[in-house]
Protein backbone atom coordinates (compact mmCIF):
# COMPACT_ATOMS: atom_id res chain seq x y z
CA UNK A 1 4.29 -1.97 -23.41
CA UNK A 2 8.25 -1.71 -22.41
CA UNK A 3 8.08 0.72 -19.69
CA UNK A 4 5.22 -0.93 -17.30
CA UNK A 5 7.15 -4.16 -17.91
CA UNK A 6 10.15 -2.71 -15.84
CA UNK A 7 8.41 -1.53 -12.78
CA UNK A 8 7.94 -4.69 -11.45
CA UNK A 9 11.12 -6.01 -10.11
CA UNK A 10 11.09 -8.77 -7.43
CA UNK A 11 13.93 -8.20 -4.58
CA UNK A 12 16.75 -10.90 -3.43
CA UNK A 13 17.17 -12.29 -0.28
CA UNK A 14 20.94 -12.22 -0.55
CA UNK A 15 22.54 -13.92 2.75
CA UNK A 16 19.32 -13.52 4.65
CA UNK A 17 18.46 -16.33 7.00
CA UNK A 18 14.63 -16.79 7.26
CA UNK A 19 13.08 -17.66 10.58
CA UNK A 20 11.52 -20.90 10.11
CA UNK A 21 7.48 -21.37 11.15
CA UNK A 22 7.49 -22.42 15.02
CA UNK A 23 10.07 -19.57 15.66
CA UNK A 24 8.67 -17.57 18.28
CA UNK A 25 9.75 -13.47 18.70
CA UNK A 26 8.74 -11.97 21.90
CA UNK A 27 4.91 -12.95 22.37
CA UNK A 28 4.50 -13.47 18.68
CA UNK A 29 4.73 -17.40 16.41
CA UNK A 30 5.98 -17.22 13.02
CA UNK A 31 3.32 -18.84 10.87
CA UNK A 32 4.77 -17.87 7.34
CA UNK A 33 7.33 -15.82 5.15
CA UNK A 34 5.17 -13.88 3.65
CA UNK A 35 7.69 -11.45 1.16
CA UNK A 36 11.12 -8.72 1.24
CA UNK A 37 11.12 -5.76 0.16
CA UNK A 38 14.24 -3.46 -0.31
CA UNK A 39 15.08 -3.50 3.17
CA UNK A 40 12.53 -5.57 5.14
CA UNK A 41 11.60 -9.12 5.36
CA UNK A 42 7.78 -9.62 6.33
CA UNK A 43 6.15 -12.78 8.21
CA UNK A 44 2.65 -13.80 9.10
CA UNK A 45 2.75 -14.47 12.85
CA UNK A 46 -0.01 -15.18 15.84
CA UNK A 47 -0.04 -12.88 18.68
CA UNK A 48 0.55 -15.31 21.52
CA UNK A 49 -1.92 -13.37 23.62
CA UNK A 50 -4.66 -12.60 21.40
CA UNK A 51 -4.09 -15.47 19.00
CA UNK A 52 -4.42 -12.44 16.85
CA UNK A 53 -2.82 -12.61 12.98
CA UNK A 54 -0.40 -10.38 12.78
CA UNK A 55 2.63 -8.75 10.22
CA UNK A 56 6.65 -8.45 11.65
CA UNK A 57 8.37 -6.75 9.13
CA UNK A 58 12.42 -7.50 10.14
CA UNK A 59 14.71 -5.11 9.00
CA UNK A 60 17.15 -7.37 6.91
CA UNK A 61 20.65 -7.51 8.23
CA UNK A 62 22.21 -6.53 4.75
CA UNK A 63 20.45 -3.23 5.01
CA UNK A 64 20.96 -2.33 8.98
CA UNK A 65 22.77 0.54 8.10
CA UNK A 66 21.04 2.05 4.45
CA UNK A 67 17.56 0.21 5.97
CA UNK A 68 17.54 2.20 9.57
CA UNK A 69 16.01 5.76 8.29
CA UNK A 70 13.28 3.99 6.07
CA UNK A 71 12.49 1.14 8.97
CA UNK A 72 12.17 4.12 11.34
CA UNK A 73 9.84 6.79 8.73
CA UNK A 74 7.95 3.61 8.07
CA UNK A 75 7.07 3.40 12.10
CA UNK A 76 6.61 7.33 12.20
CA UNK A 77 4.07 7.51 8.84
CA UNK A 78 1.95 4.44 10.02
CA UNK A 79 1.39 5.74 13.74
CA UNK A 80 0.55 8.87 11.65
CA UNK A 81 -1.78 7.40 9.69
CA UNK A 82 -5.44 5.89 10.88
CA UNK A 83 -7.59 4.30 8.42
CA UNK A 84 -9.40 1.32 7.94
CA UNK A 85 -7.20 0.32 4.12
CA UNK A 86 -3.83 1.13 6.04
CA UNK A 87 -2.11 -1.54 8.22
CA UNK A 88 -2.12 -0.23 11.90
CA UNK A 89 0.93 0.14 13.92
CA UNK A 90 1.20 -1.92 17.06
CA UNK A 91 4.26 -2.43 18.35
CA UNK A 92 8.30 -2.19 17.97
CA UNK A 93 10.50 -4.61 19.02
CA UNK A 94 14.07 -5.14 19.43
CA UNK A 95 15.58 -8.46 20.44
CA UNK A 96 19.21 -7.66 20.40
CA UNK A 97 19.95 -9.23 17.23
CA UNK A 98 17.39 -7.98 14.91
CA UNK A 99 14.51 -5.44 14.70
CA UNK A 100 10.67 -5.61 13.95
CA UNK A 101 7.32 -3.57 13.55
CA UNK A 102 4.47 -5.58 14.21
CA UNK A 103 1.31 -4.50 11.82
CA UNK A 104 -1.99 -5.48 11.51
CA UNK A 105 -2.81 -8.33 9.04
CA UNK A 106 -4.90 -6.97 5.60
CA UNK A 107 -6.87 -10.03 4.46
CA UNK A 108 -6.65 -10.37 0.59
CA UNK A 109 -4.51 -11.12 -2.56
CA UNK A 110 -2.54 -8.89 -4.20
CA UNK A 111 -2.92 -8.04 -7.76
CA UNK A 112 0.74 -9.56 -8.61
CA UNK A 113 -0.89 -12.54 -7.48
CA UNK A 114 -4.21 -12.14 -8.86
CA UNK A 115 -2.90 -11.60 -12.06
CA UNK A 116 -0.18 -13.92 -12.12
CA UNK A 117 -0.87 -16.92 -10.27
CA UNK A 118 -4.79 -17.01 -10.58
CA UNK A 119 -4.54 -15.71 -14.33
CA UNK A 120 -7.24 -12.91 -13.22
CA UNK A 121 -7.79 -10.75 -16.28
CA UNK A 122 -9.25 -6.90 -15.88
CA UNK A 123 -11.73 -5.34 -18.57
CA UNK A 124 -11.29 -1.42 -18.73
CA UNK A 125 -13.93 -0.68 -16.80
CA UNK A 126 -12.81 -3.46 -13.84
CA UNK A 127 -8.88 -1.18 -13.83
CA UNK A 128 -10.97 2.33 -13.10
CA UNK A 129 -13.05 0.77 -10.86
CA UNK A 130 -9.87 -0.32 -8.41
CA UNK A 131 -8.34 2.77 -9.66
CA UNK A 132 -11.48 4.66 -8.10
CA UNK A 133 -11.06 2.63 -4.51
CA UNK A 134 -7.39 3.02 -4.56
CA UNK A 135 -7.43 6.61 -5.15
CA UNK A 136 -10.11 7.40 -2.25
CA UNK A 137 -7.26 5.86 0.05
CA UNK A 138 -4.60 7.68 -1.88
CA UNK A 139 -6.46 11.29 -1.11
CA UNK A 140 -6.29 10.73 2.60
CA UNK A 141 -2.72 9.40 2.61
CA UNK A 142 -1.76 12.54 1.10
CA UNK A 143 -4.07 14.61 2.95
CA UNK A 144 -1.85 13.56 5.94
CA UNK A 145 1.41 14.98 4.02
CA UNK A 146 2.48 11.59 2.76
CA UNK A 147 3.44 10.06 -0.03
CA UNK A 148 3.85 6.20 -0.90
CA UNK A 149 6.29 6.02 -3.02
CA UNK A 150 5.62 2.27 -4.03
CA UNK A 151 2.27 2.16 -5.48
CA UNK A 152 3.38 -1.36 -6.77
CA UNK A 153 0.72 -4.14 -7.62
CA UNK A 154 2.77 -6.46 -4.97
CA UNK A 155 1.16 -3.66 -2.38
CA UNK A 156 -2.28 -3.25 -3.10
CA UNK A 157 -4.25 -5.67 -1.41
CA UNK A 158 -7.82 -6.65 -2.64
CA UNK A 159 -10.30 -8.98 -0.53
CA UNK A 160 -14.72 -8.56 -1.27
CA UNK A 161 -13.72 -6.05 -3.39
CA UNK A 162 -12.53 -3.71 -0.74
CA UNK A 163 -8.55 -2.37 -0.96
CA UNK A 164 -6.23 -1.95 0.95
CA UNK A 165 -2.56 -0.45 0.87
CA UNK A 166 0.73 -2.21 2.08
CA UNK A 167 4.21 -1.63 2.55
CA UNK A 168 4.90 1.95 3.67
CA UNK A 169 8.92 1.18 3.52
CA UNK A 170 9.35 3.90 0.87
CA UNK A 171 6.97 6.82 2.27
CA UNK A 172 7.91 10.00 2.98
CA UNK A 173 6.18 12.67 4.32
CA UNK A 174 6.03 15.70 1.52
CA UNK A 175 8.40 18.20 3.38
CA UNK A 176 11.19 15.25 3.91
CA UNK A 177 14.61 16.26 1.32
CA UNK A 178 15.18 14.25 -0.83
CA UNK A 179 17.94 11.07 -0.66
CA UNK A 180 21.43 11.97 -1.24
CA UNK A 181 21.94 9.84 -4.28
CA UNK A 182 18.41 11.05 -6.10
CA UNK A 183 20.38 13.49 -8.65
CA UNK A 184 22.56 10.22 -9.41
CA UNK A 185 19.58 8.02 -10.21
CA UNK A 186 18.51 6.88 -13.53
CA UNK A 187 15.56 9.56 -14.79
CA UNK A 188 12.54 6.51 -14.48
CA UNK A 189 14.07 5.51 -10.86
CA UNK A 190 13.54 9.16 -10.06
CA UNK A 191 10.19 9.14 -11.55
CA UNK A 192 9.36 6.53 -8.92
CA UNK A 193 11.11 7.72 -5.88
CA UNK A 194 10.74 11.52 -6.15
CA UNK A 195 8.90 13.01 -2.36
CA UNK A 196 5.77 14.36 -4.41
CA UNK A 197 2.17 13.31 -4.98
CA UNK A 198 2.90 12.99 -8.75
CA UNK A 199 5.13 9.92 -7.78
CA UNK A 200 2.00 8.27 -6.99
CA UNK A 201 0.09 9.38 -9.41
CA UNK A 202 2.84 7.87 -11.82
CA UNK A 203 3.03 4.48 -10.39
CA UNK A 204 -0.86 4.26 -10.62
CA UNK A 205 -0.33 4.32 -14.18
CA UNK A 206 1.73 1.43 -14.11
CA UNK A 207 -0.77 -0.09 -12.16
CA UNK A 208 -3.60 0.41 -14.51
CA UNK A 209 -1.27 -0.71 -17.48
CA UNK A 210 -0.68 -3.64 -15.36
CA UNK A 211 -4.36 -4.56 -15.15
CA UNK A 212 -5.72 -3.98 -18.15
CA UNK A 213 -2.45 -5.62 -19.59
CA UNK A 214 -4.29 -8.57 -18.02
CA UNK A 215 -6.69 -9.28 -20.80
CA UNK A 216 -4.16 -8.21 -23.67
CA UNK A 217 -3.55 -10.78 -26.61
CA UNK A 218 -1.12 -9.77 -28.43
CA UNK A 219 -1.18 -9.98 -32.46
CA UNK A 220 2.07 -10.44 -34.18
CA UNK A 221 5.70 -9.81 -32.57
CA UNK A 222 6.07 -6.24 -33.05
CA UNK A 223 6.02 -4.45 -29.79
CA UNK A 224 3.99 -1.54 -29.93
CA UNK A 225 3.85 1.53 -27.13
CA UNK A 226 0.94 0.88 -24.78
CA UNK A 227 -1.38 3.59 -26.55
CA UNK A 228 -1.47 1.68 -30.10
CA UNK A 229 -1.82 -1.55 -28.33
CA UNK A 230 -4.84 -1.31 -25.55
CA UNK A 231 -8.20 -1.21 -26.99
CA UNK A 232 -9.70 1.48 -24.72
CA UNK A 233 -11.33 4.72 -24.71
CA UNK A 234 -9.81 7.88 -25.88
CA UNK A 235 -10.64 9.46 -22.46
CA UNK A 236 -9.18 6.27 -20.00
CA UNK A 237 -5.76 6.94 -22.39
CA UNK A 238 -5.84 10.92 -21.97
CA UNK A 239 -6.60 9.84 -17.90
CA UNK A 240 -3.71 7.70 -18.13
CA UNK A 241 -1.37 9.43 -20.28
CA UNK A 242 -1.96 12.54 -17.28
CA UNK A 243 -0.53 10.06 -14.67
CA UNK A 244 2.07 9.72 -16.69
CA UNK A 245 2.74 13.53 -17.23
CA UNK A 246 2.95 13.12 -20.25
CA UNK A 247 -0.15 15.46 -20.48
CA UNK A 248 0.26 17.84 -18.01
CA UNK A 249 0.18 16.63 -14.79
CA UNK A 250 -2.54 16.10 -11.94
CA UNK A 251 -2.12 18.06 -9.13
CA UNK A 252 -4.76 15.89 -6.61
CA UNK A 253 -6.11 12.43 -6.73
CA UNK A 254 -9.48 14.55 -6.25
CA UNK A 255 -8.46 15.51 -10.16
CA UNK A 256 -8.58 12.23 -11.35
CA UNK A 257 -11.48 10.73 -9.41
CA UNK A 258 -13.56 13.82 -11.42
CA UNK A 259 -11.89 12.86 -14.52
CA UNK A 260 -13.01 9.38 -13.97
CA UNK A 261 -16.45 9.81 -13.39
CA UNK A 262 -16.96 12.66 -16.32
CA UNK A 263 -15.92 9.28 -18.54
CA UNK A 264 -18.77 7.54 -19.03
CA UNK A 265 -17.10 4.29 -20.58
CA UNK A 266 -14.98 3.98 -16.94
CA UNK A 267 -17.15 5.66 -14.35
CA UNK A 268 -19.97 8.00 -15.45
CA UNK A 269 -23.30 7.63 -15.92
């Protein structure tokens, strides 16, 4: 249970000043704060002309100079990008003082909300299922030569059961080099961050862990790995432990989509 309680780290808003609900940016009306992220700060705002919800994401001030490259691959992967999970790209703006992408809005929760605020608890079968929806949005993202690189419950979206995918700060298209600093990073933070389709594949096990962490009670205070602790099939853990790659490794989320519907117990019939 120790690792997939360290991928979920919530991100200060160090000497950032919020804009304030009223405060109006171009054509658009701040409505909400709606989260940051490692270099963004994201609002819920009404287009002025369409009275249309929209997303600004503001680059934060504290990250003008590291933040730049990932605000601007952010803009480049989501005008790259055209499905109906993925926020569409609308416009850029630049005020002077700060910058913005305006996105469309995903209706929804996420699951760190689902599961934390509502208390929403996931059987076995419920985690494959979203695994399923998440990965059918996962093959075409990498069919396009990109990679998320945040897989993070705070990012997947879910509303009438339909998913959708948020937060595109961290992508990178497969044939981008790797940061600077990567060889410097600690061997889990590389797990996460590393330009290849494996990266997602490896988050998705956290988020599985996550859910079906949901309906966990815990007997006694010994803290056991995650394999001695869940009550699940054999064949979710091998499925699982192969995100991992800890297993060998999948090379497609077209592998694990067959993988989950040979298993009866998750997806069969």
């Amino acid at each position: 249970m120790e690792v997939w309680k360290k991928f979920w780290k919530p991100f200060p808003l160090w000497g950032e000043r919020l804009h304030k609900p009223g405060s109006v940016i171009e054509r658009y009306v701040v409505q909400k704060f709606l989260g940051v992220g490692s270099y963004g700060i994201t609002y819920l705002a009404e287009d002025l002309s369409t009275h249309q919800k929209v997303v600004l994401k503001q680059l934060r001030k504290r990250r003008k100079t590291t933040g730049e490259r990932p605000f601007q691959k952010e803009r480049e992967i989501l005008q790259k990008l055209s499905h109906p999970a993925v926020p569409a790209l609308y416009a850029e703006i630049n005020d002077g003082s700060h910058q913005y992408l305006v996105m469309e809005y995903k209706e929804g929760l996420t699951f760190e909300q689902l599961i934390f605020q509502f208390g929403k608890k996931y059987s076995e079968k419920d985690a494959f299922h979203y695994l399923t929806k998440i990965l059918e949005v996962v093959q075409y993202i990498h069919d396009q030569n990109v990679v998320h690189r945040d897989l993070r419950i705070p990012n997947i979206l879910l509303y009438n059961d339909s998913i959708s995918i948020i937060d595109f700060g961290l992508s990178r298209l497969i044939t981008d080099e790797e940061e600077e600093s990567f060889h410097k990073w600690e061997p889990e933070k590389q797990r996460m961050r590393k330009i290849s389709f494996q990266t997602d594949f490896y988050a998705l096990g956290h988020f599985v862990l996550f859910l079906l962490y949901s309906s966990f009670d815990q007997k006694g205070k010994k803290e056991k790995s995650w394999e001695e602790e869940l009550d699940i099939s054999v064949e979710s853990k091998n499925i699982i432990k192969k995100l991992f790659g800890m297993d060998g490794s999948y090379r497609s989320a077209e592998e694990i989509l067959e993988d989950i519907q040979k298993n009866s117990e998750i997806g069969g019939e």
